[in-house]
C-alpha atoms as a PDB file:
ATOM      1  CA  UNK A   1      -3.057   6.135 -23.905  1.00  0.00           C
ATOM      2  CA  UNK A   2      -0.947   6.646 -20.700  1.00  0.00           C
ATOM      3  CA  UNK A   3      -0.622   4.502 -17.797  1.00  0.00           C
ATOM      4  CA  UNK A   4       0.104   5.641 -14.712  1.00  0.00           C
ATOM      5  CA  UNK A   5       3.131   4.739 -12.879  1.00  0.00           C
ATOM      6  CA  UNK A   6       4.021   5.544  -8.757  1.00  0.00           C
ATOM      7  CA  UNK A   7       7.585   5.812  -9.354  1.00  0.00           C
ATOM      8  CA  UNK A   8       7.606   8.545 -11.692  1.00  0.00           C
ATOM      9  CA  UNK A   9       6.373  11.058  -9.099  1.00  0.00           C
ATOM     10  CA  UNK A  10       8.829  10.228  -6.006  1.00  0.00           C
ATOM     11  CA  UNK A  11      11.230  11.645  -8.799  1.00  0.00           C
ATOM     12  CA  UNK A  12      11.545  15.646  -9.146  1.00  0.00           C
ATOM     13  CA  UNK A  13      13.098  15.327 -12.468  1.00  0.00           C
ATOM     14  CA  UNK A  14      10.798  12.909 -13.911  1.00  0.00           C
ATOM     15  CA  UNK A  15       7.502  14.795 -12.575  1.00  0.00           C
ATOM     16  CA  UNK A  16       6.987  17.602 -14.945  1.00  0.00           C
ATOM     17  CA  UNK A  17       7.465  15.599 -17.867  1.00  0.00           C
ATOM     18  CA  UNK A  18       4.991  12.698 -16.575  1.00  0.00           C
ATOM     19  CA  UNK A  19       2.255  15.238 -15.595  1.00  0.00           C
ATOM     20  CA  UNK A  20       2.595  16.971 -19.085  1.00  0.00           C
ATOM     21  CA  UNK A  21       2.307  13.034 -20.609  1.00  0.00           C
ATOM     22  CA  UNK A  22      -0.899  12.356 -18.893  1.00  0.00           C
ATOM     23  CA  UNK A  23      -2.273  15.179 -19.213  1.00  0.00           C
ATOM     24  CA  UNK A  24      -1.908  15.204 -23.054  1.00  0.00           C
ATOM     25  CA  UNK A  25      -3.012  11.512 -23.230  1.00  0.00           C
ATOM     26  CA  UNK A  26      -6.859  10.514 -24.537  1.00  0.00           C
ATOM     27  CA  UNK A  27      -7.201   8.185 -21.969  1.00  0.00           C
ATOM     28  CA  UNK A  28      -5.489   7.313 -18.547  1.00  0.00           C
ATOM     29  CA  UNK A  29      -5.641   3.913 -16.855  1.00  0.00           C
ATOM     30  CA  UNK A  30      -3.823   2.417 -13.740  1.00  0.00           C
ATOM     31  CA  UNK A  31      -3.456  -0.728 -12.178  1.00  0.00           C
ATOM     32  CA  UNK A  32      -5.406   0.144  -8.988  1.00  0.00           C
ATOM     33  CA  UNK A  33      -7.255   2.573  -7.187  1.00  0.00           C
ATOM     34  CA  UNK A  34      -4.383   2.855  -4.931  1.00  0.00           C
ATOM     35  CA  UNK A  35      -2.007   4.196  -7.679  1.00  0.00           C
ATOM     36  CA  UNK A  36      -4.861   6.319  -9.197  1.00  0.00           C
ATOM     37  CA  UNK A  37      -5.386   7.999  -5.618  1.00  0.00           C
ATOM     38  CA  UNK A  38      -1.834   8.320  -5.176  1.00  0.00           C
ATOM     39  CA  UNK A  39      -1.301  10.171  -8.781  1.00  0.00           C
ATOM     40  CA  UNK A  40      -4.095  11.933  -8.461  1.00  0.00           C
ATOM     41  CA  UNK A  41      -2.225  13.501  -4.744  1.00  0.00           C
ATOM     42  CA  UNK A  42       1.218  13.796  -6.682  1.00  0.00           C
ATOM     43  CA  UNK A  43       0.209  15.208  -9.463  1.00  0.00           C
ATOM     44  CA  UNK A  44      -1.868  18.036 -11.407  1.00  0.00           C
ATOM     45  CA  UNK A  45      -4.160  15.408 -13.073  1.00  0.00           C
ATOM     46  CA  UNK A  46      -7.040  17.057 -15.670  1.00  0.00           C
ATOM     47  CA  UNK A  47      -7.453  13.535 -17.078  1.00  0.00           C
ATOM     48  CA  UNK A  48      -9.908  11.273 -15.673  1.00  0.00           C
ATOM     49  CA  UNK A  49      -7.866   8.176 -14.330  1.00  0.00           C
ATOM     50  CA  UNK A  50      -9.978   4.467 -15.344  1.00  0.00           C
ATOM     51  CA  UNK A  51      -8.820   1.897 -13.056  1.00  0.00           C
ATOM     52  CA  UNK A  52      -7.792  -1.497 -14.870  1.00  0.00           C
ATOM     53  CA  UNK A  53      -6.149  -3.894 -12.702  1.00  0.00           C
ATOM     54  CA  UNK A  54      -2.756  -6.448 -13.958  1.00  0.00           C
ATOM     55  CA  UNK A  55      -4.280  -9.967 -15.393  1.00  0.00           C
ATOM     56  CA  UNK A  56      -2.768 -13.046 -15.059  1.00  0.00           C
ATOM     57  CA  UNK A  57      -4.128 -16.691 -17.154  1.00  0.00           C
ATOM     58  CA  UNK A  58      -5.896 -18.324 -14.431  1.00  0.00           C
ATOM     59  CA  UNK A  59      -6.950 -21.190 -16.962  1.00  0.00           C
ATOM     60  CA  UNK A  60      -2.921 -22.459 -17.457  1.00  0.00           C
ATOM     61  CA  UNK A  61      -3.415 -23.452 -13.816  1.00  0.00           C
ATOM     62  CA  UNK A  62      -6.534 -24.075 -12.793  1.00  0.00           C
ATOM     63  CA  UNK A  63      -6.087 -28.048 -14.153  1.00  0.00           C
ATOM     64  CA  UNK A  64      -3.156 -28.427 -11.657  1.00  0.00           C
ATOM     65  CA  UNK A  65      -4.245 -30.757  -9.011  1.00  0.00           C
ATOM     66  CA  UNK A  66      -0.996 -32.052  -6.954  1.00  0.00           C
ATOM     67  CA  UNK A  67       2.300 -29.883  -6.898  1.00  0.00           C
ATOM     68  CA  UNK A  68       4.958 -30.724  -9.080  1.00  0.00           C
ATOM     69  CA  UNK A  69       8.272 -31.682  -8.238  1.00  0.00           C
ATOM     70  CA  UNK A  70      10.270 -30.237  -5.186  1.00  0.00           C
ATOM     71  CA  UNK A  71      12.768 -33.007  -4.524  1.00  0.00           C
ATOM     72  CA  UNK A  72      15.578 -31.142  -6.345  1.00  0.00           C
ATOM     73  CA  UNK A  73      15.379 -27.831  -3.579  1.00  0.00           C
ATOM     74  CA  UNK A  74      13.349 -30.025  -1.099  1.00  0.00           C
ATOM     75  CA  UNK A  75      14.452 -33.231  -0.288  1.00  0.00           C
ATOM     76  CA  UNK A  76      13.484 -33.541   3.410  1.00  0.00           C
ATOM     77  CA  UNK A  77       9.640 -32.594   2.441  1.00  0.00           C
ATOM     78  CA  UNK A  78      10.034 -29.427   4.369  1.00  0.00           C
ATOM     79  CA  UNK A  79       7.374 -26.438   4.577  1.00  0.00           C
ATOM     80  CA  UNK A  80       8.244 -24.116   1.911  1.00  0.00           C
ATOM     81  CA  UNK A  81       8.401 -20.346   2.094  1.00  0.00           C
ATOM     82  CA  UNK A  82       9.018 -17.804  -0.971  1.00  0.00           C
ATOM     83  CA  UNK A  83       9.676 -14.047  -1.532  1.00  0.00           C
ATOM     84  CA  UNK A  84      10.236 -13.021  -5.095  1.00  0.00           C
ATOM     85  CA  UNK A  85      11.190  -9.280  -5.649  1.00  0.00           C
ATOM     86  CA  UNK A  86      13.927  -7.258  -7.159  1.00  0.00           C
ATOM     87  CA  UNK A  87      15.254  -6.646  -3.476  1.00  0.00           C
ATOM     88  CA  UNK A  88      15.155  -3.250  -3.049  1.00  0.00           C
ATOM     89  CA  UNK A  89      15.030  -1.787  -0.058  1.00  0.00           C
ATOM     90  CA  UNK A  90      11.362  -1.255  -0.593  1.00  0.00           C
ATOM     91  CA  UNK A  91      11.044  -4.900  -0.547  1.00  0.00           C
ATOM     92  CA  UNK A  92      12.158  -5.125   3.208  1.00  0.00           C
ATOM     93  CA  UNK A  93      14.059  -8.554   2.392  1.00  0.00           C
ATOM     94  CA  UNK A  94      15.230  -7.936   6.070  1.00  0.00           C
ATOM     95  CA  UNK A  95      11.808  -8.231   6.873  1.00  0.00           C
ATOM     96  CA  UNK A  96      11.135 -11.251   4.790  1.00  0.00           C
ATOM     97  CA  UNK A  97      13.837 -13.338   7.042  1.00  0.00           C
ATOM     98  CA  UNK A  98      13.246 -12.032  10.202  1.00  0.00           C
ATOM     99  CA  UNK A  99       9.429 -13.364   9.617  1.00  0.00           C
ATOM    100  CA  UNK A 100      10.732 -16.645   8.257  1.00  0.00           C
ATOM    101  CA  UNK A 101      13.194 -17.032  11.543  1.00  0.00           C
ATOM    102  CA  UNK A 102      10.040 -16.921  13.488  1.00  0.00           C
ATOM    103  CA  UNK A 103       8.136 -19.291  11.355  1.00  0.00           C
ATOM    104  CA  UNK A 104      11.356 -21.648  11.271  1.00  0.00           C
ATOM    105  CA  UNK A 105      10.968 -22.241  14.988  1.00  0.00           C
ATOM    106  CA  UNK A 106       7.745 -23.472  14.544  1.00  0.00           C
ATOM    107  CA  UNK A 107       7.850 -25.677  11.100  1.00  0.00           C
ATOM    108  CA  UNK A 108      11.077 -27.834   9.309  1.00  0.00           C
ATOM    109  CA  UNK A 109      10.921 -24.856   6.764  1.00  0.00           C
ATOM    110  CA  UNK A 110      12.870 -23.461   4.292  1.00  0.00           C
ATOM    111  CA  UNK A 111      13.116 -19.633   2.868  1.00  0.00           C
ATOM    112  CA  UNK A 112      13.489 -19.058  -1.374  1.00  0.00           C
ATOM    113  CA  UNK A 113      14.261 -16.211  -2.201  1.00  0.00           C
ATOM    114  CA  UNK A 114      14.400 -15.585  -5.878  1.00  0.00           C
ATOM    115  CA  UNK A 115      15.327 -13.175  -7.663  1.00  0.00           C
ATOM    116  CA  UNK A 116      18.117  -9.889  -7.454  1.00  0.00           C
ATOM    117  CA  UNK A 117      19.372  -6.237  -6.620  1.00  0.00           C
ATOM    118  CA  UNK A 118      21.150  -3.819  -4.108  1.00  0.00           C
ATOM    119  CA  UNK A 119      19.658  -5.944  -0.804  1.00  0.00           C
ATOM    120  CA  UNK A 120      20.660  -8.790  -1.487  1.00  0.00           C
ATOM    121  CA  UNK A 121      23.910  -9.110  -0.043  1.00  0.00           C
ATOM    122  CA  UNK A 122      22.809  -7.105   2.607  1.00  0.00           C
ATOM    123  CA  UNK A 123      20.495 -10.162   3.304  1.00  0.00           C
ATOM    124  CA  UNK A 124      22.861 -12.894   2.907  1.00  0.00           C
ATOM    125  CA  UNK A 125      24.872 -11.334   5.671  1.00  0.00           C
ATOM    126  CA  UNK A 126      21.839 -11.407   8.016  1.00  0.00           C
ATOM    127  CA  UNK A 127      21.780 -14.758   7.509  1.00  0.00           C
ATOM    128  CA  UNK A 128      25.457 -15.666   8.273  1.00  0.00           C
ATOM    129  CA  UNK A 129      25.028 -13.804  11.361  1.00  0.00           C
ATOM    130  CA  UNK A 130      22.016 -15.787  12.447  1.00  0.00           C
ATOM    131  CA  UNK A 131      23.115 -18.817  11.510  1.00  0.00           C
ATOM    132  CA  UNK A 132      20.481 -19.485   8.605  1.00  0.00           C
ATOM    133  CA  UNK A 133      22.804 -20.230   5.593  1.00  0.00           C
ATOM    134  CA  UNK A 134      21.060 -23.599   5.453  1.00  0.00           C
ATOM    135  CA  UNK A 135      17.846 -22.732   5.882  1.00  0.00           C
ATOM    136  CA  UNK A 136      17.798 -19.770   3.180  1.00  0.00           C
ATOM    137  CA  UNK A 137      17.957 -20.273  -0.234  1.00  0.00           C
ATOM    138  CA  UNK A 138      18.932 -17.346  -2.515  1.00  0.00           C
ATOM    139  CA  UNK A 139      18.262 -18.181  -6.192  1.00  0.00           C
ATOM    140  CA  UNK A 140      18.759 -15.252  -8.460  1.00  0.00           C
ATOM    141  CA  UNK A 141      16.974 -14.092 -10.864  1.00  0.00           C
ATOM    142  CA  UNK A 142      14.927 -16.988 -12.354  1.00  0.00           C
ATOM    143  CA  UNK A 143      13.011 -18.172 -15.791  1.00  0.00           C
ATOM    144  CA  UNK A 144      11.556 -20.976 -13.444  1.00  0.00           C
ATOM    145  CA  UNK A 145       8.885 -18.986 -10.952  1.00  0.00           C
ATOM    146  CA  UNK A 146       6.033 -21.151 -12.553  1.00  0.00           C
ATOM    147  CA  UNK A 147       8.076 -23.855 -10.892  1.00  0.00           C
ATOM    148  CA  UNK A 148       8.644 -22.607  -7.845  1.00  0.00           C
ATOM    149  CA  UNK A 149       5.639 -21.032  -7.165  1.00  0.00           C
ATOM    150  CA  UNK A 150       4.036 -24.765  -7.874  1.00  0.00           C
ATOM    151  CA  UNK A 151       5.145 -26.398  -5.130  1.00  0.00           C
ATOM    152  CA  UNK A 152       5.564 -22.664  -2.392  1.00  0.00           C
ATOM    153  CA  UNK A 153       3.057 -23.122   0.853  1.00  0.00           C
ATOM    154  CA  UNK A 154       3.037 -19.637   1.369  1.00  0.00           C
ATOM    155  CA  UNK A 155       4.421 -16.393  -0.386  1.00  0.00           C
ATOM    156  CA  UNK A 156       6.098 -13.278   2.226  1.00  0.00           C
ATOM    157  CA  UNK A 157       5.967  -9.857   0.430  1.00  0.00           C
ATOM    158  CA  UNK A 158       6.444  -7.361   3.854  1.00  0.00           C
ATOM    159  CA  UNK A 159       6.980  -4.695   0.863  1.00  0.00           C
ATOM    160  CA  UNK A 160       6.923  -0.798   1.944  1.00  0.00           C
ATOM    161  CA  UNK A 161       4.902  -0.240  -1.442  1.00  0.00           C
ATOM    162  CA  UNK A 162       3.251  -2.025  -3.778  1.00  0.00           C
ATOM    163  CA  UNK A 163       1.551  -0.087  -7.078  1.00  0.00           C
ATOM    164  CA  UNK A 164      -0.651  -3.499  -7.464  1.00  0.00           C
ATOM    165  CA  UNK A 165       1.688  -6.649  -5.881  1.00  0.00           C
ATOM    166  CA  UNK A 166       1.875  -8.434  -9.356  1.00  0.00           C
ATOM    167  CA  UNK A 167       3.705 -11.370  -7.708  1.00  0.00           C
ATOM    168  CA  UNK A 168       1.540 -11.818  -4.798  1.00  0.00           C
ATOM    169  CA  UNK A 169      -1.190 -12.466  -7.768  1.00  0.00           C
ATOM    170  CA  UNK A 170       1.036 -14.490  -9.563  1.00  0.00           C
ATOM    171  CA  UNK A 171       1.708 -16.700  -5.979  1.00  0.00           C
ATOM    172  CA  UNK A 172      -2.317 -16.412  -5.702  1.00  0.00           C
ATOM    173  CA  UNK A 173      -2.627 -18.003  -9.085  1.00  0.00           C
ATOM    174  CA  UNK A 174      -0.880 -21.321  -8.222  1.00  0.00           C
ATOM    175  CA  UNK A 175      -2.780 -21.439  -4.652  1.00  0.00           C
ATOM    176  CA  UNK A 176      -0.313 -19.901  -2.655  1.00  0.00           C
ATOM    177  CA  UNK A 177      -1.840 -17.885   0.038  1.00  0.00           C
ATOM    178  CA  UNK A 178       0.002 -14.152   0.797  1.00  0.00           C
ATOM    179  CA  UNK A 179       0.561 -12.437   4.020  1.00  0.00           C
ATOM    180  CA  UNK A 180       2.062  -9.504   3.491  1.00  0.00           C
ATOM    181  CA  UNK A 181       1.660  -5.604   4.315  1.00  0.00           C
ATOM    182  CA  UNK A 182      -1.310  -3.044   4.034  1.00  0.00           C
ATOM    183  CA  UNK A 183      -0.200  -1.524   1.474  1.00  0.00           C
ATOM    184  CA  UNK A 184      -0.504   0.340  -1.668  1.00  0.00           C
ATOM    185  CA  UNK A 185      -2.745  -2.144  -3.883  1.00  0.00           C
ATOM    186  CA  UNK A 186      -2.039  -5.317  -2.061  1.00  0.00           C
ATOM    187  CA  UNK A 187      -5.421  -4.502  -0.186  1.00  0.00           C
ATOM    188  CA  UNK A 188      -7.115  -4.873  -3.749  1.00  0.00           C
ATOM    189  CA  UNK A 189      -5.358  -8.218  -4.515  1.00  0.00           C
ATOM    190  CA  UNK A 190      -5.136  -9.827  -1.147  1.00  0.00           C
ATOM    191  CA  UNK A 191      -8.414 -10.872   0.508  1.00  0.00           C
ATOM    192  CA  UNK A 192      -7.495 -10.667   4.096  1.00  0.00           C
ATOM    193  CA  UNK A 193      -8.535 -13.119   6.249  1.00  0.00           C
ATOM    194  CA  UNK A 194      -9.239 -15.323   3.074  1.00  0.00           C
ATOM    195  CA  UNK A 195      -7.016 -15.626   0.567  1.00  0.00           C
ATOM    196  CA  UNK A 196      -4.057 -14.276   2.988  1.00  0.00           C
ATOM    197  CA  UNK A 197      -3.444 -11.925   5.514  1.00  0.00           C
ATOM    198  CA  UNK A 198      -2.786  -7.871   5.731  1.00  0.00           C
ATOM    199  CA  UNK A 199      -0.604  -6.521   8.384  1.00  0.00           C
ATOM    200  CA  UNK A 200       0.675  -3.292   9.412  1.00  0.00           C
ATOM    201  CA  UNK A 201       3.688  -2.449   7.857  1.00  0.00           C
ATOM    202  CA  UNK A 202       6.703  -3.445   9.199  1.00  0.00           C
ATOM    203  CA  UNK A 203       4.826  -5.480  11.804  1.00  0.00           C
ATOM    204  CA  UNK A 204       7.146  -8.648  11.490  1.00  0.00           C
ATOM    205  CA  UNK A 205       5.161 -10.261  14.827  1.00  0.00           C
ATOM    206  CA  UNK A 206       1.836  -9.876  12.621  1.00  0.00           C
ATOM    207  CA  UNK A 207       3.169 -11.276   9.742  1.00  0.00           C
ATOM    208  CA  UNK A 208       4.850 -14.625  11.717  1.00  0.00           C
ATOM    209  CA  UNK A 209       1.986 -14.689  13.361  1.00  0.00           C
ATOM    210  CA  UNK A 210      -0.591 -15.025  10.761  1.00  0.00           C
ATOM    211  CA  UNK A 211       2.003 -17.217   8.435  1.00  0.00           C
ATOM    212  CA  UNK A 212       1.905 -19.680  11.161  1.00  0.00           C
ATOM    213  CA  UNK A 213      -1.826 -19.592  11.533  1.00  0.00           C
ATOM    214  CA  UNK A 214      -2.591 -20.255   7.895  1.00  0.00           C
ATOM    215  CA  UNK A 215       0.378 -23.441   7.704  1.00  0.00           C
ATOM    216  CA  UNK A 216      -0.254 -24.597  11.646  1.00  0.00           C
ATOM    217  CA  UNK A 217      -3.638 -26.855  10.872  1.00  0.00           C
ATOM    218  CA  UNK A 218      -3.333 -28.640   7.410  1.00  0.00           C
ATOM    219  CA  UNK A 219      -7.191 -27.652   6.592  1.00  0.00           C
ATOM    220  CA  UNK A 220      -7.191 -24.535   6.930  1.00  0.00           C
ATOM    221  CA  UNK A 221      -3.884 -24.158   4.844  1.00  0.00           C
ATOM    222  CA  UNK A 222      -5.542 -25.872   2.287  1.00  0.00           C
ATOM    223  CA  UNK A 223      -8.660 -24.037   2.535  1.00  0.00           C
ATOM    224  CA  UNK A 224      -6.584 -20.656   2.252  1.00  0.00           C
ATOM    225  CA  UNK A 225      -4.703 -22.388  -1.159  1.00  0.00           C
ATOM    226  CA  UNK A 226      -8.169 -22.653  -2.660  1.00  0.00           C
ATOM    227  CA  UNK A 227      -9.341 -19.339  -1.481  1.00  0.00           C
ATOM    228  CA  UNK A 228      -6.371 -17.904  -3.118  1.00  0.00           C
ATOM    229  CA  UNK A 229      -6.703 -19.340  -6.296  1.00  0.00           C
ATOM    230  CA  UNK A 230     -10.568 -18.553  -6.339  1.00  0.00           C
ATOM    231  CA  UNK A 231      -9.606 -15.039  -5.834  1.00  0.00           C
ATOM    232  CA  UNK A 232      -6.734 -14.629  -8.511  1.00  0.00           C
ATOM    233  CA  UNK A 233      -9.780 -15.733 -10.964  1.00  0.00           C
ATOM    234  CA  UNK A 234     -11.498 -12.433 -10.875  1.00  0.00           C
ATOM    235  CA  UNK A 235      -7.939 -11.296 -12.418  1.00  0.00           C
ATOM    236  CA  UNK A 236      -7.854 -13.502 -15.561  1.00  0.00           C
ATOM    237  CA  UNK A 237      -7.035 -12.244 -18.718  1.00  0.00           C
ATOM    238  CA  UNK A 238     -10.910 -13.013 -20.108  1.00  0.00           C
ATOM    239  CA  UNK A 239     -12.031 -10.690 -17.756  1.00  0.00           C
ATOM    240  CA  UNK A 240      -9.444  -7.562 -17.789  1.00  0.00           C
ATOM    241  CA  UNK A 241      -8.641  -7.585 -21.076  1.00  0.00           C
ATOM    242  CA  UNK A 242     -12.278  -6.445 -21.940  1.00  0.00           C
ATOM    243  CA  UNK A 243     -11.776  -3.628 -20.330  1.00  0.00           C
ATOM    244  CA  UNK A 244      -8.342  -2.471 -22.228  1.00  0.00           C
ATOM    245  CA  UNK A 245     -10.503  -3.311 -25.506  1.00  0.00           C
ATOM    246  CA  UNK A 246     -12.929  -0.943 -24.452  1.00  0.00           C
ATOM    247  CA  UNK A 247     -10.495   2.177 -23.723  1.00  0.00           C
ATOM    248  CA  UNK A 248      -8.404   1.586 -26.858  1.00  0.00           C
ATOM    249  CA  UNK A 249     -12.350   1.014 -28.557  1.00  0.00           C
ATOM    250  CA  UNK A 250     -13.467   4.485 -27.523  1.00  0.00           C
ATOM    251  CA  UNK A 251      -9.795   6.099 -28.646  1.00  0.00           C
ATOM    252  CA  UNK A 252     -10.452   4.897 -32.259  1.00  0.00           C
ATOM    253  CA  UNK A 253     -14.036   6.537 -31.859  1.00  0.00           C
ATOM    254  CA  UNK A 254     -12.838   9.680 -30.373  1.00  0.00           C
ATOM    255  CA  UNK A 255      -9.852   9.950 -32.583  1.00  0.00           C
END
């Protein structure tokens, strides 16, 4: 069984070699209809392509009723803002502070952003230059996003393209509501208006604007942290994993 991946065909080298892989595999799945469009355009595909989105454990949160502690990164009970990504410059970490500087006028906030790769410095210089050392957080690569995530008010992911936007689900999960761009499979994930926001990529007014909307009025913020969570349920593991079982099911049949 193959599973498609986007990367694969923005690479010459690599292209032959994937088509000839799925082509020659029983069965095909990706992680959204998105991905499955966009392989389907890159490639010669004779396979039929079964959609089966990334699952997360809803049921390891859903008993979480207050967030956990923040008083080690958060001492002044500020509003909290996270990106997680391996800060590429498909990412847009650029973008990711410049929407946070606009939010940071409006809220005692502070930016995390975890994790690492070829933007990052790249980033910390925009923030020297704008005077946000204090403000921005940059925490490496971390075992601890369970953590983080817990006590996050909102999660920025302005990415240029997303196969699925694993982490925005995984922000989702612990009632974190998303605004990010209209792309790839974010659409798929993100329930705009509800559980987050879409935006134009690149559109770092849009995004700013509809951060501060959801984290402006304390109701509707919470309203969108439910929403989110309600959302990331139709994503658990009970419910996707049925549908791997009954691919590799009909290979054993087949085979």
């Amino acid at each position: 069984m193959e599973q498609t991946s986007r990367w694969s065909g923005s690479h010459p080298f690599y292209k032959k070699a994937a088509q000839f892989s799925i082509n020659n595999s029983e069965y095909v799945t990706a992680v959204s209809q998105s991905l499955k469009e966009d392989t389907e355009r890159l490639f010669e595909i004779k396979k039929e392509i079964k959609v089966i989105p990334n699952f997360i454990d809803s049921e390891k949160y859903s008993s979480r009723t207050a967030p956990c502690d923040n008083g080690f990164l958060n001492k002044e009970n500020q509003t909290i803002i996270t990106h997680i990504s391996n800060f590429r410059p498909l990412k847009r970490v650029i973008d990711v502070i410049r929407i946070y500087e606009k939010i940071h006028l409006k809220f005692k906030s502070k930016l995390l952003m975890v994790g690492d790769g070829p933007d990052k410095e790249k980033a910390k210089r925009y923030c020297r230059s704008n005077g946000l050392e204090n403000a921005v957080m940059f925490l490496g690569n971390s075992n601890e996003i369970d953590e983080i995530l817990c006590f996050s008010d909102l999660f920025l992911l302005p990415s240029e393209q997303e196969s699925f936007g694993l982490s925005a689900l995984e922000a989702m999960v612990h009632k974190v509501p998303v605004v990010c761009s209209d792309v790839g499979g974010l659409s798929e994930v993100v329930e705009d208006g509800f559980s987050g926001y879409l935006c134009p990529l690149g559109d770092v007014d849009a995004m700013a604007e509809k951060a501060i909307h959801i984290l402006e009025d304390k109701d509707r913020h919470q309203q969108f942290k439910q929403n989110a969570f309600e959302v990331s349920k139709k994503f658990d593991i009970n419910n996707i994993i049925k549908d791997y079982e009954s691919v590799y099911e009909e290979a054993l049949k087949s085979s």
